[in-house]
Each structure stands twice: as structure tokens, then as C-alpha cells.
Protein backbone atom coordinates (compact mmCIF):
# COMPACT_ATOMS: atom_id res chain seq x y z
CA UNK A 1 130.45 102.81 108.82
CA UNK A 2 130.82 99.42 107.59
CA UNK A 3 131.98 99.07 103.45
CA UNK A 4 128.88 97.56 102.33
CA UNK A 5 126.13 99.96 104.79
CA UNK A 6 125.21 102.07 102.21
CA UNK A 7 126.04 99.75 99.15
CA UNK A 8 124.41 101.46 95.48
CA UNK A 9 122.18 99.44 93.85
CA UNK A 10 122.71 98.09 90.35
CA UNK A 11 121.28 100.39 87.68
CA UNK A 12 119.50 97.34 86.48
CA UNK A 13 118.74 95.13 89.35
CA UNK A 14 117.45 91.32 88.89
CA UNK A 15 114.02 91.61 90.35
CA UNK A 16 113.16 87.50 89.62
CA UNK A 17 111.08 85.79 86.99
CA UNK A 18 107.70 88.16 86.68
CA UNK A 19 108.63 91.33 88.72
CA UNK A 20 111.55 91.45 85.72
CA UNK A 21 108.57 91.40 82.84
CA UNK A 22 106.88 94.16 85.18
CA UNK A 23 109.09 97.08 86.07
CA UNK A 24 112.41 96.18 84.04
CA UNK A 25 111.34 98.76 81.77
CA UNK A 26 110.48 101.52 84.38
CA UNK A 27 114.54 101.65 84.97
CA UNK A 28 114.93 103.08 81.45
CA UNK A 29 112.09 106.13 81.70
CA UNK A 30 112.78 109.97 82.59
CA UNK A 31 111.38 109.79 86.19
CA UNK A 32 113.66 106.57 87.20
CA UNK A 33 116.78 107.85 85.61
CA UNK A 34 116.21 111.30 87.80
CA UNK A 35 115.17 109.06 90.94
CA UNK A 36 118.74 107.32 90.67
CA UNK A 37 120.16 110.68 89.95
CA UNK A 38 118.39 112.11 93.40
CA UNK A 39 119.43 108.96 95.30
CA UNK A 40 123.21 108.98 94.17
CA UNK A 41 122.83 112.73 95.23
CA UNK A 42 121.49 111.94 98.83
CA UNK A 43 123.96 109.39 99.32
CA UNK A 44 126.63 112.43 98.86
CA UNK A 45 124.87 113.79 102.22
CA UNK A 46 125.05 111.23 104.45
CA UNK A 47 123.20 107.43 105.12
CA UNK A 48 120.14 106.32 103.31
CA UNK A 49 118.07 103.26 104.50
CA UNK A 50 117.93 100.27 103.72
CA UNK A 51 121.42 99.83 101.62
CA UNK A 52 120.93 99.65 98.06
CA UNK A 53 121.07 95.70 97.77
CA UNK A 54 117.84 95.56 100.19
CA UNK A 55 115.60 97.85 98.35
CA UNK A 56 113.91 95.94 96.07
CA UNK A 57 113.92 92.73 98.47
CA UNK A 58 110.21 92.57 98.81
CA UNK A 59 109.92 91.88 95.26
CA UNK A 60 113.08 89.45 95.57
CA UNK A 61 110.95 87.60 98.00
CA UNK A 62 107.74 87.62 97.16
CA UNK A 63 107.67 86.62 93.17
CA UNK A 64 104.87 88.54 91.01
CA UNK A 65 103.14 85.01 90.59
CA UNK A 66 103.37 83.88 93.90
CA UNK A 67 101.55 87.35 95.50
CA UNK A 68 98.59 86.30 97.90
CA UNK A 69 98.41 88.73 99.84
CA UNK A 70 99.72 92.50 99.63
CA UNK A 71 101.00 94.64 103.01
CA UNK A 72 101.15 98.39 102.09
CA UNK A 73 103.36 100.40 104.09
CA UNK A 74 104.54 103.82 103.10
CA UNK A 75 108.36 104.01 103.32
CA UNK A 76 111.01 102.55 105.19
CA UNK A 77 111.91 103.05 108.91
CA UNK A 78 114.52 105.75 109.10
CA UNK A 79 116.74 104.56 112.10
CA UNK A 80 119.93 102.94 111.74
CA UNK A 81 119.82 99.15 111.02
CA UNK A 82 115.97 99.02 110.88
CA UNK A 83 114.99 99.02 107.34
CA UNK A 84 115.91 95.72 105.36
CA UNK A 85 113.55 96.18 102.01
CA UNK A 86 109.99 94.85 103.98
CA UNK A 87 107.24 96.80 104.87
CA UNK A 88 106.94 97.28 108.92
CA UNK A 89 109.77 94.45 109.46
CA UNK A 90 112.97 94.65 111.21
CA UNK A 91 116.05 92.71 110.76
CA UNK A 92 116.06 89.55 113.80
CA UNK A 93 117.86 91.56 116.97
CA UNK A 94 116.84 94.78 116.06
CA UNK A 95 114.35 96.08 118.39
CA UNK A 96 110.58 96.32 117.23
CA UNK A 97 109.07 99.39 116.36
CA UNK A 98 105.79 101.18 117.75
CA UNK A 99 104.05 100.16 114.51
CA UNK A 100 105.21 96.74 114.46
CA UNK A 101 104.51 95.81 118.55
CA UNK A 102 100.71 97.30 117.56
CA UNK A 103 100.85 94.16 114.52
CA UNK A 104 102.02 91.54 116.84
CA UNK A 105 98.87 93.21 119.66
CA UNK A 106 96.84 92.66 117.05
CA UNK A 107 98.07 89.26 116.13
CA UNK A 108 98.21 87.95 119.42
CA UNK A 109 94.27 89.28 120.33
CA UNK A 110 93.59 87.94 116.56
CA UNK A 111 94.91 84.72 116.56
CA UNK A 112 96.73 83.68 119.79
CA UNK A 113 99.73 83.92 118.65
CA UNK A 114 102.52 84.39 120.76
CA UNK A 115 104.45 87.45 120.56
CA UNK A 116 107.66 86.81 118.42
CA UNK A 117 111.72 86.80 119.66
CA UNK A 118 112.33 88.43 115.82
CA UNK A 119 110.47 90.90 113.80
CA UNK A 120 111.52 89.82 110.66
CA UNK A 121 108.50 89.26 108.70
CA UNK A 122 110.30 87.31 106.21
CA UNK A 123 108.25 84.24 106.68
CA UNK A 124 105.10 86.12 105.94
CA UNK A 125 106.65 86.81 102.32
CA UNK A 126 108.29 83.40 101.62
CA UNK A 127 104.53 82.25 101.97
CA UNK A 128 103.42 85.15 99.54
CA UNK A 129 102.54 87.71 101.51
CA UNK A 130 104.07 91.39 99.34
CA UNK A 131 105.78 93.28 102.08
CA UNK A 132 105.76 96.09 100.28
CA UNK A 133 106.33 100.15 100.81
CA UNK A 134 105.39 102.77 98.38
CA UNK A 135 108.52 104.31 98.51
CA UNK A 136 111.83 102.45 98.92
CA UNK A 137 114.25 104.63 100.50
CA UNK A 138 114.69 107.22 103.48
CA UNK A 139 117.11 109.64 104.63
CA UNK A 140 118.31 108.97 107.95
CA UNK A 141 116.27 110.74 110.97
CA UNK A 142 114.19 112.06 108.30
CA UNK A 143 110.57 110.03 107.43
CA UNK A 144 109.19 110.87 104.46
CA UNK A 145 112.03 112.61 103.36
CA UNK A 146 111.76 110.52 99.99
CA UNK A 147 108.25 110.98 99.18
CA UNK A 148 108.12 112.88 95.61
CA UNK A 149 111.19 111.61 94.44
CA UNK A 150 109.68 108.92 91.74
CA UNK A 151 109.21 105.97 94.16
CA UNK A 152 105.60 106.11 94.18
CA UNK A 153 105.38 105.81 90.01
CA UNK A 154 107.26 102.45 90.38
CA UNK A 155 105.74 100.93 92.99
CA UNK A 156 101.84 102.34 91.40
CA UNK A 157 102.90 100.35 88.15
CA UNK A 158 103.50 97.04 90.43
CA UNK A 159 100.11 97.41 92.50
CA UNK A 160 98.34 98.00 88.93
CA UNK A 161 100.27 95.16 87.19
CA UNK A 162 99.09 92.74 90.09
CA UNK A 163 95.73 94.14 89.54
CA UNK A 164 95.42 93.50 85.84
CA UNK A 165 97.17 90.13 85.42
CA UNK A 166 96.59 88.44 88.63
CA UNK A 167 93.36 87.39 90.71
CA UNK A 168 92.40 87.22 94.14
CA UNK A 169 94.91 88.92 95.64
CA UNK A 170 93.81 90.10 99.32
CA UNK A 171 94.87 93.46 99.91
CA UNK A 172 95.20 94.80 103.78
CA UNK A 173 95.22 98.29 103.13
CA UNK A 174 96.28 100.14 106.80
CA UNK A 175 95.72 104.03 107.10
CA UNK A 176 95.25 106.58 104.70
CA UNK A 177 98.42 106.60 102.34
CA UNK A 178 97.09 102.81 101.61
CA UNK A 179 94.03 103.25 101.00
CA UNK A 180 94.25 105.74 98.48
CA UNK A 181 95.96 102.85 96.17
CA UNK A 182 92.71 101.28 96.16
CA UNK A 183 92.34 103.50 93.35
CA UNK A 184 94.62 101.11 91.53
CA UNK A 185 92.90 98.07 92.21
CA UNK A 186 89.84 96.59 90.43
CA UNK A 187 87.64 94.96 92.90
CA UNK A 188 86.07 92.86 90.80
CA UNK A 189 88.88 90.55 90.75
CA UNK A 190 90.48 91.17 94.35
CA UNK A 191 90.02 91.57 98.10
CA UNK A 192 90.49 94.99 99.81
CA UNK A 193 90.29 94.54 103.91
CA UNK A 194 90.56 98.33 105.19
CA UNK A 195 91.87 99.28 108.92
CA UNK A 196 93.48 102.56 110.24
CA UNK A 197 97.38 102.63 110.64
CA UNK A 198 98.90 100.55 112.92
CA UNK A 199 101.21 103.52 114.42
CA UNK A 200 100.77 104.33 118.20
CA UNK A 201 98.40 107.50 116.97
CA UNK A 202 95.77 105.48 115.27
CA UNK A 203 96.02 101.64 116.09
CA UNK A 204 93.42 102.00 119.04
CA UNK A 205 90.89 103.88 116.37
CA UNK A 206 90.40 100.22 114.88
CA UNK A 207 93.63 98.52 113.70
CA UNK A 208 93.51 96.62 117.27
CA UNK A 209 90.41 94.58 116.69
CA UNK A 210 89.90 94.58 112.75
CA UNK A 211 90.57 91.18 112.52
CA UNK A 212 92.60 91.08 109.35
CA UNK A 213 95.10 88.13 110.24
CA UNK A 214 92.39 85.59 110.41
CA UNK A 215 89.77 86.99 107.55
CA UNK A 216 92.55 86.63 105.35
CA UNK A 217 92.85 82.93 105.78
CA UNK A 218 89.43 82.52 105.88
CA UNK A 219 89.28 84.23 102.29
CA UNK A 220 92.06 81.73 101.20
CA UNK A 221 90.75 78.68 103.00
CA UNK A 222 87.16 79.43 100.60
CA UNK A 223 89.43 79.66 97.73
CA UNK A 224 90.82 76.37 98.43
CA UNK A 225 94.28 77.71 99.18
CA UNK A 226 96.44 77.50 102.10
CA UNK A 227 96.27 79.63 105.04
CA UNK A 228 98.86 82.13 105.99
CA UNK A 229 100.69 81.00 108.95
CA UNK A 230 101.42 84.42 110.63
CA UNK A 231 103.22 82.87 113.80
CA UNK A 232 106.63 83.87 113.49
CA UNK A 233 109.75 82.34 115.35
């Protein structure tokens, strides 16, 4: 294992202009100081994903005034050198997961795009699309395994804050787990596009064909903003 693989995060990361304002006071409250507390513990038994300096990286890329468009996922993928702080993306090289090929199906029948040599979806949030999980860290092997912990509380408080003091944001909300945040969302002031999960056991129930990639630039393009381009490299 490498020095930096399983690198701790500060205690009082630098989330950027906005996401600061936000959550830089969640890191002080009971839940987040027993939520470092559990992580320092699991690190004791062995590899969590992604390393600590990649866990809040969907917020590092995506600034809290810059949010367009908002990709639930629920945590991060649990295999070695997989999980780099975005939703459903994969560092270039790495190969793409079930979940992911169904996106770039759906893309492709979507759009025409063609299918992509990376997975990183780091384009998508440089152009403010919020890559973002509902809980930040896994055990190794283990999904889920993190669920319960105190990652949920953080990441409700940044789906509410973009609620209350933004507008317009579209929100693809993709299986169950997501679309119970729609709780948290007023729609009076924002988009919610619904579709099952895009994992092998649902996508064919309606994530392949929903459409989602081009609705949300046609909700932009009436709102006289820029498309999305979703064709990666």
C-alpha cells in the first residue's frame, strides 16, 4: 500500500468559497465529531475508499454557486482504486462499472454520444453538474458498510442548503435512496427528473430510455443557460 492510499482527511477541510459558508459548521457538531471518530476507527481495520483527500472532491469541484445540475448516488464504489470523491465515476484507466456502462447506454441511445475511453465524469462537474453521494466513504468489499455513520446528516444539510438559497437546480434523482431526498427539495423553485437506478438490476425497468441527458439541456437551453455537454473524452 502506497503512503498516501488511505491519506486522513483534515479535521477541517477547505471545501471552496460557498460549500465553506454551508457545512463548515457541521465539522464542529456531536454527530461529525463521532463520524471522524468511526472513520479513524475503520481505518484501524483495514482500507477505506476513496482516501481522505478525495472525499469531499465533489464539492471541491462543483462550487455551491456554480450547481446546475445535481447527480445523487448513494456511496462510493468499494473496490480498490475506483472511488475518487464523484458519484458513479471512476478514475481515467480504471475499468467502468456495471452502473456506469448502463449511464454511457443510456447516453449513447440519448444523445449519440460515443461511448467514452475514461469514466471520469469530471467534466460533467467542471460544467456544474454535483457529482454527489450521500455518504462519502466505504469499507473495502463492503457496500453500504458506511450507511448510519453520520454521512447522510451532512450531505441532507447540502441538498437542503441548495434548495433554500439557490434556484433552478435540475435534480436527476436515480432509484429509490434518491428519491427519497426529494423530501428535501422544494419544487417550487427546482427541477426533479425521476428514473430507476442505473445498476444492472433495475436500468432496463426505465433508466435506459428516460431521457434525462437531453431534458436537462432542454430545461437549461429555456432558461437561457448553456447546455451540458455530456460527451466525455
Amino acid at each position: 500500500m502506497g503512503p498516501d492510499t488511505n491519506m486522513e482527511a483534515p479535521s477541517r477541510p477547505d471545501l471552496g468559497d460557498g460549500w465553506n459558508a454551508v457545512l463548515g459548521p457541521e465539522f464542529d457538531k456531536p454527530y461529525f465529531v463521532g463520524l471522524k471518530r468511526f472513520l479513524i476507527e475503520e481505518r484501524g481495520r483495514g482500507p477505506v475508499f476513496p482516501r481522505g483527500r478525495d472525499i469531499f472532491n465533489a464539492l471541491l469541484c462543483t462550487p455551491f454557486t456554480r450547481v446546475r445540475v445535481v447527480i445523487l448516488g448513494q456511496d462510493p464504489y468499494h473496490g480498490p482504486g475506483q472511488a475518487h470523491g464523484l458519484c458513479f465515476s471512476v478514475p481515467a484507466g480504471v475499468p467502468f462499472p456495471p452502473s456506469l456502462q448502463n449511464i454511457f447506454q443510456e447516453l449513447h441511445r440519448d444523445l449519440g454520444t460515443t461511448f467514452p475511453t475514461s469514466g471520469d465524469l469530471g467534466a460533467w462537474a467542471d460544467q456544474g453538474v454535483l457529482l454527489l453521494n450521500t455518504t462519502l466513504t466505504v469499507r473495502s468489499g463492503q457496500a453500504a458498510s458506511h450507511q448510519g455513520q453520520g454521512w447522510e446528516t451532512f450531505t441532507d444539510v447540502a441538498i437542503r442548503a441548495l434548495s433554500e438559497r439557490r434556484d433552478g437546480i435540475i435534480f436527476l434523482l436515480w432509484g429509490r435512496h434518491a428519491q427519497q431526498k426529494s423530501a428535501l427539495i422544494d419544487t417550487d423553485r427546482h427541477y426533479i427528473l425521476r428514473a430507476p437506478h442505473p445498476s444492472p438490476l433495475s436500468a432496463h425497468r426505465g433508466f435506459i430510455g428516460c431521457g434525462h441527458f437531453h431534458l436537462v439541456n432542454e430545461i437549461l437551453l429555456a432558461r437561457g443557460e448553456a447546455p451540458i455537454d455530456w460527451q466525455l473524452p
